[in-house]
C-alpha atoms as a PDB file:
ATOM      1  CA  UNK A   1       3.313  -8.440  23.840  1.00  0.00           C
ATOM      2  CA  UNK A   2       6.836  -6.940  22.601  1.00  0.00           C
ATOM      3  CA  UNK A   3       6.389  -4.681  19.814  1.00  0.00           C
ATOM      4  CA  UNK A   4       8.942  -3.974  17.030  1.00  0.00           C
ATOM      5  CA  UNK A   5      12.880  -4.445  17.861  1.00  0.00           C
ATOM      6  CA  UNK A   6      15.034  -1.879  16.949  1.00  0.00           C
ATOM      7  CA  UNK A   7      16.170  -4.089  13.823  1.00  0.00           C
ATOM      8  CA  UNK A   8      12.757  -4.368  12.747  1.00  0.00           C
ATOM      9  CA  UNK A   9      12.175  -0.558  12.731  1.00  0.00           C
ATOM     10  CA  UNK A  10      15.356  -0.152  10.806  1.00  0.00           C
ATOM     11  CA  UNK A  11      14.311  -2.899   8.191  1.00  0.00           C
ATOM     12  CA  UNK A  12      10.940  -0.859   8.544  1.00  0.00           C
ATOM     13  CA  UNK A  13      12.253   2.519   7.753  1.00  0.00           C
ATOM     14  CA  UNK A  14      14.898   1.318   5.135  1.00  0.00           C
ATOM     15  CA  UNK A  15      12.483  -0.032   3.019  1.00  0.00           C
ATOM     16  CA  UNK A  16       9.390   3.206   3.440  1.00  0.00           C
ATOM     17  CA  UNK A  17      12.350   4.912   2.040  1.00  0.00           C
ATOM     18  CA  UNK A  18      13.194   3.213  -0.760  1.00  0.00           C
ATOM     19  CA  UNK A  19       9.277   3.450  -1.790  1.00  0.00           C
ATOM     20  CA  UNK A  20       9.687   7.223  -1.231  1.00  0.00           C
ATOM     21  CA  UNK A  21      12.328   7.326  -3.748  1.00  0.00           C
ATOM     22  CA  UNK A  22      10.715   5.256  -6.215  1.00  0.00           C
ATOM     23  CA  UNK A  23       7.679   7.316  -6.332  1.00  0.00           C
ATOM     24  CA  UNK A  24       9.597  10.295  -7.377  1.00  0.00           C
ATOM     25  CA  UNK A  25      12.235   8.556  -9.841  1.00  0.00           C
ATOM     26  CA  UNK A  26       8.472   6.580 -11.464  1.00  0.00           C
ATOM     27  CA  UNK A  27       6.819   9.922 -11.273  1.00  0.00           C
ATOM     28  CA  UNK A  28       9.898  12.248 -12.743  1.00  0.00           C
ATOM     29  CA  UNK A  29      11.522   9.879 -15.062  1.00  0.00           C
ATOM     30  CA  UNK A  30       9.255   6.919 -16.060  1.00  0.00           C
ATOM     31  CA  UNK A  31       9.601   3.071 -14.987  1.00  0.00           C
ATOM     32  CA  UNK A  32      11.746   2.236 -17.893  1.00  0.00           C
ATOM     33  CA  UNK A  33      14.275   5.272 -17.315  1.00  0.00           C
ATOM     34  CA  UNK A  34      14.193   4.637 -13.485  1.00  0.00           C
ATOM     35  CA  UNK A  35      17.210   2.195 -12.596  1.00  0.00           C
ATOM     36  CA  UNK A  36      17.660   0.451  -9.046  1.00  0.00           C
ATOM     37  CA  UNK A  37      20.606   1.775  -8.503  1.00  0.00           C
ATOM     38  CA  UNK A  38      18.810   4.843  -9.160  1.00  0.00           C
ATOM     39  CA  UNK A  39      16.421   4.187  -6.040  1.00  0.00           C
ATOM     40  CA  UNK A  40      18.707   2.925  -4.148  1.00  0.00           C
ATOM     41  CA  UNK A  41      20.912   6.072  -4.825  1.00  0.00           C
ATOM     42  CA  UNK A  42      18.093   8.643  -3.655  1.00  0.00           C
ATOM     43  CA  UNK A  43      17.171   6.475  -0.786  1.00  0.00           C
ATOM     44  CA  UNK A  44      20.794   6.054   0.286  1.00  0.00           C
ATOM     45  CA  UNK A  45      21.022   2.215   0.718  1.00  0.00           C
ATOM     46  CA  UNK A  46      23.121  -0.651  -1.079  1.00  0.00           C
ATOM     47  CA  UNK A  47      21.662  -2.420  -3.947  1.00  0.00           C
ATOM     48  CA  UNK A  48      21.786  -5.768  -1.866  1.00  0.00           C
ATOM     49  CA  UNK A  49      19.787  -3.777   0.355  1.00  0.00           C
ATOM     50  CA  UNK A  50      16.847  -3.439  -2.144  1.00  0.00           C
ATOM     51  CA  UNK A  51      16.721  -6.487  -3.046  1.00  0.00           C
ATOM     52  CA  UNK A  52      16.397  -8.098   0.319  1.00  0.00           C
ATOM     53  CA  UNK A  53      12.857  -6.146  -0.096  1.00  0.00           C
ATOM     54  CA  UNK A  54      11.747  -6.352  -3.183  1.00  0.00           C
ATOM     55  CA  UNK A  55      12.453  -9.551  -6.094  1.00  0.00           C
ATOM     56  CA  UNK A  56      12.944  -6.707  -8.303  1.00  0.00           C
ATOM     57  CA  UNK A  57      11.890  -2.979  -9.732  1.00  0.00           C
ATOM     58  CA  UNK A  58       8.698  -4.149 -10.976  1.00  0.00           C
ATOM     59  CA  UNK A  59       7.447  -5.439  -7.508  1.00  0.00           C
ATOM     60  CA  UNK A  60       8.028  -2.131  -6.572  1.00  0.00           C
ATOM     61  CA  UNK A  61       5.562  -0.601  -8.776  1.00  0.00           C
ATOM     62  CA  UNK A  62       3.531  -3.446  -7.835  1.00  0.00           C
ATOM     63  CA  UNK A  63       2.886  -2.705  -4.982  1.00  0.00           C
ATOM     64  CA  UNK A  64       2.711   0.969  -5.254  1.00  0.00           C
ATOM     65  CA  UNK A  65      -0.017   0.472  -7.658  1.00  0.00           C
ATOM     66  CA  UNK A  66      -1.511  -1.302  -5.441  1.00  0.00           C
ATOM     67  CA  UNK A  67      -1.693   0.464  -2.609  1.00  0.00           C
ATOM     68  CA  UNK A  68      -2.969   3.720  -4.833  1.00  0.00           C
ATOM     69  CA  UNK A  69      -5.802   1.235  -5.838  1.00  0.00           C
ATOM     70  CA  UNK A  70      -6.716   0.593  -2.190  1.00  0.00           C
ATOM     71  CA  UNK A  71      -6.474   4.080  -1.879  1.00  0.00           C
ATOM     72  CA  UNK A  72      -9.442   4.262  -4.404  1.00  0.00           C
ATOM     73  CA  UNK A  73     -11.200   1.402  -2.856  1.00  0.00           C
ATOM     74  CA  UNK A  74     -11.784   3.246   0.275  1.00  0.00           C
ATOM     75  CA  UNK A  75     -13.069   6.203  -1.302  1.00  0.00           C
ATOM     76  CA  UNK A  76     -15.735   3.895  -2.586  1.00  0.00           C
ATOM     77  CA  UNK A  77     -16.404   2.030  -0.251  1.00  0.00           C
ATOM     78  CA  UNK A  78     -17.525   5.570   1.869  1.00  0.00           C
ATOM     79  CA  UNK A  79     -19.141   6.597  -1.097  1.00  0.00           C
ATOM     80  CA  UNK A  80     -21.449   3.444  -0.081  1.00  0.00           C
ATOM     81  CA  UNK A  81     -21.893   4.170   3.453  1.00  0.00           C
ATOM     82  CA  UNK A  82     -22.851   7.112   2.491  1.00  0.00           C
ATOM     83  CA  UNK A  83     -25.787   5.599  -0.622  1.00  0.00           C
ATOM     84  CA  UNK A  84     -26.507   3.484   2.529  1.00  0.00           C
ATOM     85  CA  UNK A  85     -27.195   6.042   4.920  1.00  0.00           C
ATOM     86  CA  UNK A  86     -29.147   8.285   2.765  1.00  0.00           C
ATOM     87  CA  UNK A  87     -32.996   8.275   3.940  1.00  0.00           C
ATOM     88  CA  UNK A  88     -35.249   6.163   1.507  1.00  0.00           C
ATOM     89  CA  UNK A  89     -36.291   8.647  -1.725  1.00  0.00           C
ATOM     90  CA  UNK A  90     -33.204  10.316  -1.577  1.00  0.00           C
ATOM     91  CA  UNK A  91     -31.359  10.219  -4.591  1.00  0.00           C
ATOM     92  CA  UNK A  92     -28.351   8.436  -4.256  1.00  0.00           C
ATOM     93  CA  UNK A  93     -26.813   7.801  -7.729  1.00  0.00           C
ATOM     94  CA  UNK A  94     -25.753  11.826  -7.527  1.00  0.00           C
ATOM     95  CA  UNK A  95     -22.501  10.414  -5.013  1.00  0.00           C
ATOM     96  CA  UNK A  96     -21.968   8.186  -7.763  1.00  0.00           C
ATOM     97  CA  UNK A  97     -20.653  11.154  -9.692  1.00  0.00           C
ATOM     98  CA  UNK A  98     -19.219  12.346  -7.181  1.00  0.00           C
ATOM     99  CA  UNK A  99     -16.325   9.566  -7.112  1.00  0.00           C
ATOM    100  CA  UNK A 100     -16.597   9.289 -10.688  1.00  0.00           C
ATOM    101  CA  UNK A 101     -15.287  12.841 -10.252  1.00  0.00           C
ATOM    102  CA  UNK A 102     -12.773  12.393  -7.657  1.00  0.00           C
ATOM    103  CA  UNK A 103     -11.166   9.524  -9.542  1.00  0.00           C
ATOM    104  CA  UNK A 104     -10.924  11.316 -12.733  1.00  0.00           C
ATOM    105  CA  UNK A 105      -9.913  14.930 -10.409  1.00  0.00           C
ATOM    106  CA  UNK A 106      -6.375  13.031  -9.378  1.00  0.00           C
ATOM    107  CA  UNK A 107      -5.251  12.189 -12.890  1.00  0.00           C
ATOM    108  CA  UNK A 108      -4.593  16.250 -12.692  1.00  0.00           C
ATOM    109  CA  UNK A 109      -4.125  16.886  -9.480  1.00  0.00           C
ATOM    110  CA  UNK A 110      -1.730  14.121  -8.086  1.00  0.00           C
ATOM    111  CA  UNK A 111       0.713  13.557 -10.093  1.00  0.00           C
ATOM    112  CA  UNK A 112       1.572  10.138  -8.662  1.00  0.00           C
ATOM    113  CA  UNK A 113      -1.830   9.017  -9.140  1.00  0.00           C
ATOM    114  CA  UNK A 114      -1.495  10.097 -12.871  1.00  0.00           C
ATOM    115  CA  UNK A 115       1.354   8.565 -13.828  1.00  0.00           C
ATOM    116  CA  UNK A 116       1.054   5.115 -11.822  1.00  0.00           C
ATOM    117  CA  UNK A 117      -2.075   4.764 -13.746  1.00  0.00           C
ATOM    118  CA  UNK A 118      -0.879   5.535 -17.258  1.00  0.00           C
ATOM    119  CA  UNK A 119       2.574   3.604 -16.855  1.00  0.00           C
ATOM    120  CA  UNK A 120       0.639   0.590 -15.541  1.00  0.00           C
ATOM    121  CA  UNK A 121      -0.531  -1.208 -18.378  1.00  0.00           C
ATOM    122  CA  UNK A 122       2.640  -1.499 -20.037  1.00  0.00           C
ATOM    123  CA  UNK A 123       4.919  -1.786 -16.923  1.00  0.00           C
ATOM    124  CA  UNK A 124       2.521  -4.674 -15.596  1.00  0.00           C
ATOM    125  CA  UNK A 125       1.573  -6.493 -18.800  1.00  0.00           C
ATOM    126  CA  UNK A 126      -1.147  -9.594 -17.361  1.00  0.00           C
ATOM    127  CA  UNK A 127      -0.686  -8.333 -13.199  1.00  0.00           C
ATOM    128  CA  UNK A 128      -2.365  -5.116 -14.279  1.00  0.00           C
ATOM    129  CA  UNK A 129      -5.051  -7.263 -15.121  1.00  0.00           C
ATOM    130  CA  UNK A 130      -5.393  -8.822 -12.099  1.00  0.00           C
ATOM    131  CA  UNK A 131      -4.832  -6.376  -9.505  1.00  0.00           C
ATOM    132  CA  UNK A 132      -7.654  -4.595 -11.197  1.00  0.00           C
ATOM    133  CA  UNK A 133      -9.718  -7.200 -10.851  1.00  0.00           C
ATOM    134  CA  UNK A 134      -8.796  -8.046  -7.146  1.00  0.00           C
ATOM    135  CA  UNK A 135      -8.445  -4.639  -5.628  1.00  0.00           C
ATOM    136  CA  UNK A 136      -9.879  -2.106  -7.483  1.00  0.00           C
ATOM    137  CA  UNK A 137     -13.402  -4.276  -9.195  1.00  0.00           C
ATOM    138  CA  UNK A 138     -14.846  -5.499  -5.680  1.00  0.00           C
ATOM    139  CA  UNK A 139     -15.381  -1.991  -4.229  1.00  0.00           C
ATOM    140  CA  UNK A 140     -17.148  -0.655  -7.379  1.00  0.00           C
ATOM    141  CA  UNK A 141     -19.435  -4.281  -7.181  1.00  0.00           C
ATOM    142  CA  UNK A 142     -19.750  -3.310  -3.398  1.00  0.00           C
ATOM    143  CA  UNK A 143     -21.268   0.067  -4.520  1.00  0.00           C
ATOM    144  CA  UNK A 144     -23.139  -1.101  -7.151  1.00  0.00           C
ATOM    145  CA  UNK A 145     -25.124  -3.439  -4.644  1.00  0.00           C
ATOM    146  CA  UNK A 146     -25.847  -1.034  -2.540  1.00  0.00           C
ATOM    147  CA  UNK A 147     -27.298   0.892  -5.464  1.00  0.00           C
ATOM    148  CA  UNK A 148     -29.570  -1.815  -6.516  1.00  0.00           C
ATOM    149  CA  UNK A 149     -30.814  -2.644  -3.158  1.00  0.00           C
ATOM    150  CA  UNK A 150     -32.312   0.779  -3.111  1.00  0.00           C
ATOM    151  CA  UNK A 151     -33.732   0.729  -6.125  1.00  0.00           C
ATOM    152  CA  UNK A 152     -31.873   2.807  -8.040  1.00  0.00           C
ATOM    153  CA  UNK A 153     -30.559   0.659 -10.820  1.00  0.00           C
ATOM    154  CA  UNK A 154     -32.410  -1.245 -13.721  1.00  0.00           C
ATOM    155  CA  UNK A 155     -33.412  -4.842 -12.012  1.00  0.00           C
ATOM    156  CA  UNK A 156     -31.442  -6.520 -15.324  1.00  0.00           C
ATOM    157  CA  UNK A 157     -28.087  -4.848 -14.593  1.00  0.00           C
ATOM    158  CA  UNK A 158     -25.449  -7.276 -14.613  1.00  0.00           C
ATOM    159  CA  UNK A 159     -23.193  -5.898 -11.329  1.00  0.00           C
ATOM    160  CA  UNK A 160     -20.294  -7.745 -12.255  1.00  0.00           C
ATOM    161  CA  UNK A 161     -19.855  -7.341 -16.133  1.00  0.00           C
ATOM    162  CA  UNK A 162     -21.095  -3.252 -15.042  1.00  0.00           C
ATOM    163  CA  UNK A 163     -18.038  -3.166 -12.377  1.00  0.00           C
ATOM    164  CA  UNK A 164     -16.042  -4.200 -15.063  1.00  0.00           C
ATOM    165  CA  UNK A 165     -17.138  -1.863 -17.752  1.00  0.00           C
ATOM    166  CA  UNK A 166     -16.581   1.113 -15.088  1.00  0.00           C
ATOM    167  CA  UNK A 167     -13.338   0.209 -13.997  1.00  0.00           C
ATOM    168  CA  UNK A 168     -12.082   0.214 -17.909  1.00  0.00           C
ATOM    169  CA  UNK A 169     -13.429   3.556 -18.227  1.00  0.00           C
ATOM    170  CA  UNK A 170     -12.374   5.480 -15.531  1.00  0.00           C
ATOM    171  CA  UNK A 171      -8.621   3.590 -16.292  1.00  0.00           C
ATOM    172  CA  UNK A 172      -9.031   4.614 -20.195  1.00  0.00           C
ATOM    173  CA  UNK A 173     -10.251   7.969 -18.715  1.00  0.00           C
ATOM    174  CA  UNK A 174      -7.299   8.752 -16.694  1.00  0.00           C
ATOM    175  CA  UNK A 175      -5.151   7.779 -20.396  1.00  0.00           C
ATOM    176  CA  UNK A 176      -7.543  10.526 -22.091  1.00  0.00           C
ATOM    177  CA  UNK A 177      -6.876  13.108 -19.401  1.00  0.00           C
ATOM    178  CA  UNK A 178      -3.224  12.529 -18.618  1.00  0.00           C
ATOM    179  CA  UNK A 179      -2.613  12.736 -23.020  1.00  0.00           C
ATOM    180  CA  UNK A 180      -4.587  16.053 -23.440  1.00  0.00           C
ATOM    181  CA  UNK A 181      -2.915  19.255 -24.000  1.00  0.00           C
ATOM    182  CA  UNK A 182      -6.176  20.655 -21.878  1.00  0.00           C
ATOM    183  CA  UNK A 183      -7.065  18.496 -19.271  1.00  0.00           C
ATOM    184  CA  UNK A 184      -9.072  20.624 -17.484  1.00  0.00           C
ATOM    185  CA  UNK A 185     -11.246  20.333 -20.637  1.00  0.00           C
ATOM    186  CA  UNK A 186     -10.480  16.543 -21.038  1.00  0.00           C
ATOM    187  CA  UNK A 187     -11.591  15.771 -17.389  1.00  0.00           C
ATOM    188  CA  UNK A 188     -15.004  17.805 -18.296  1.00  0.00           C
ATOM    189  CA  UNK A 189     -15.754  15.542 -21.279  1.00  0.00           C
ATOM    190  CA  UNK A 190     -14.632  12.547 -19.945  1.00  0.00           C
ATOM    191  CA  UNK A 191     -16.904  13.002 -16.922  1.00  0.00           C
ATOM    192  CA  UNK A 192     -19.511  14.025 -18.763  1.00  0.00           C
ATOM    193  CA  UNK A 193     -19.352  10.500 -21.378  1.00  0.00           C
ATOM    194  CA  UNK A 194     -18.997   8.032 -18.419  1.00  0.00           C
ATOM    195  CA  UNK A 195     -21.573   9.954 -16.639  1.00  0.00           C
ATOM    196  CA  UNK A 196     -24.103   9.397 -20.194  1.00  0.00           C
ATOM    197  CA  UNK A 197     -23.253   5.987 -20.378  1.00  0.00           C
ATOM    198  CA  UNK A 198     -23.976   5.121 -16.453  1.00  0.00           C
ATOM    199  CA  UNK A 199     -27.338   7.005 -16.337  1.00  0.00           C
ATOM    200  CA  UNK A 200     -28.709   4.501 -19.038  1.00  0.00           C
ATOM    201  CA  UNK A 201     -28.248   1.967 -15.764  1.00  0.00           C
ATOM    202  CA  UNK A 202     -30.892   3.982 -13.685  1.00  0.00           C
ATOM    203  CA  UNK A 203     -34.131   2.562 -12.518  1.00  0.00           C
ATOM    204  CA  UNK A 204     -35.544   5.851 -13.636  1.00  0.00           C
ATOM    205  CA  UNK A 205     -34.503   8.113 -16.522  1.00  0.00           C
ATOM    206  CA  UNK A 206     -33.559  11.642 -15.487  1.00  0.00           C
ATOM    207  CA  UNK A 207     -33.074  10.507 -11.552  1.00  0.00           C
ATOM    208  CA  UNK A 208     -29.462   9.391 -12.492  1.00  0.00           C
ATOM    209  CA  UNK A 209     -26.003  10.506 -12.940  1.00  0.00           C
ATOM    210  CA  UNK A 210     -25.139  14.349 -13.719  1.00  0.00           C
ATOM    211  CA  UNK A 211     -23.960  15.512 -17.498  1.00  0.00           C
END
């Protein structure tokens, strides 16, 4: 089987760096003050160029927000390997916290992360929506699962509508976070409120998510 022509690799390499560039202008500037001929500029390519690889500059961000989503998905999807590994009486809400943690850690210390995720909204109108839902929702469900299977959630939780409810709040957490003048402070209490509200989801109280 032939693998990539030299054409392809080209077409291949053109467009990683125009996604290079747009992370930077999106990051540095802002969507609405980053122009294509601005990306196209700092990646060195004709405008024609870009658009042979992307409809237009919110496609772009598109799929950049996408792929940081996926990003996220993995981590939670080895946060459940690792709730599914963990012998039976172990605790296993505590690595719960522990992405709920992570997730809320890159709003401060990846600045891509941070600014994808409060430009998003606005920048995506309806799409936001549903790359949420599609990427970002079935992970948290996936872990979720795994949680109740164990025994560690309430037998009523609704995994779906929960998922849901999550997802919101770590998004509305990274707003909080990214807005404060302290966010080292910010991160702390926004940890510590979704943290409250998930532990009311534990099959036992006290057993549950960290304060």
């Amino acid at each position: 089987m032939r693998g990539p022509n030299r054409r392809q690799m080209y077409a291949e390499q053109t467009r990683a760096d125009l996604v290079t560039a747009a992370r930077k202008l999106f990051v540095d500037n802002g969507f609405a003050e980053t122009s294509v001929e601005a990306i196209t500029g700092a990646a060195l390519v004709s405008k024609g160029t870009f658009y042979h690889h992307f409809p237009d500059k919110k496609a772009m961000f598109a799929e950049l927000y996408t792929e940081l989503l996926e990003q996220v998905g993995v981590l939670g999807d080895a946060t459940r390997e690792t709730i599914c590994a963990a012998a039976p009486g172990v605790p296993a809400m505590d690595a719960v916290d522990d992405l709920t943690h992570a997730f809320l850690r890159r709003t401060i210390d990846d600045p891509l992360h941070r600014e994808l995720m409060v430009q998003a909204p606005s920048v995506l109108g309806g799409l936001y929506r549903h790359i949420n839902d599609t990427v970002a929702q079935p992970p948290i469900e996936r872990l979720l699962t795994a949680l109740a299977e164990r025994g560690e959630l309430r037998p009523e939780v609704p995994i779906t509508t929960v998922a849901r409810l999550l997802l919101a709040g770590l998004c509305e957490g990274n707003q909080i976070i990214a807005a404060a003048p302290d966010r080292e402070d910010a991160l702390t209490m926004t940890f510590r409120a979704i943290t409250l509200m998930m532990s009311g989801l534990a099959a036992e109280a006290g057993g549950s998510l960290r304060g």
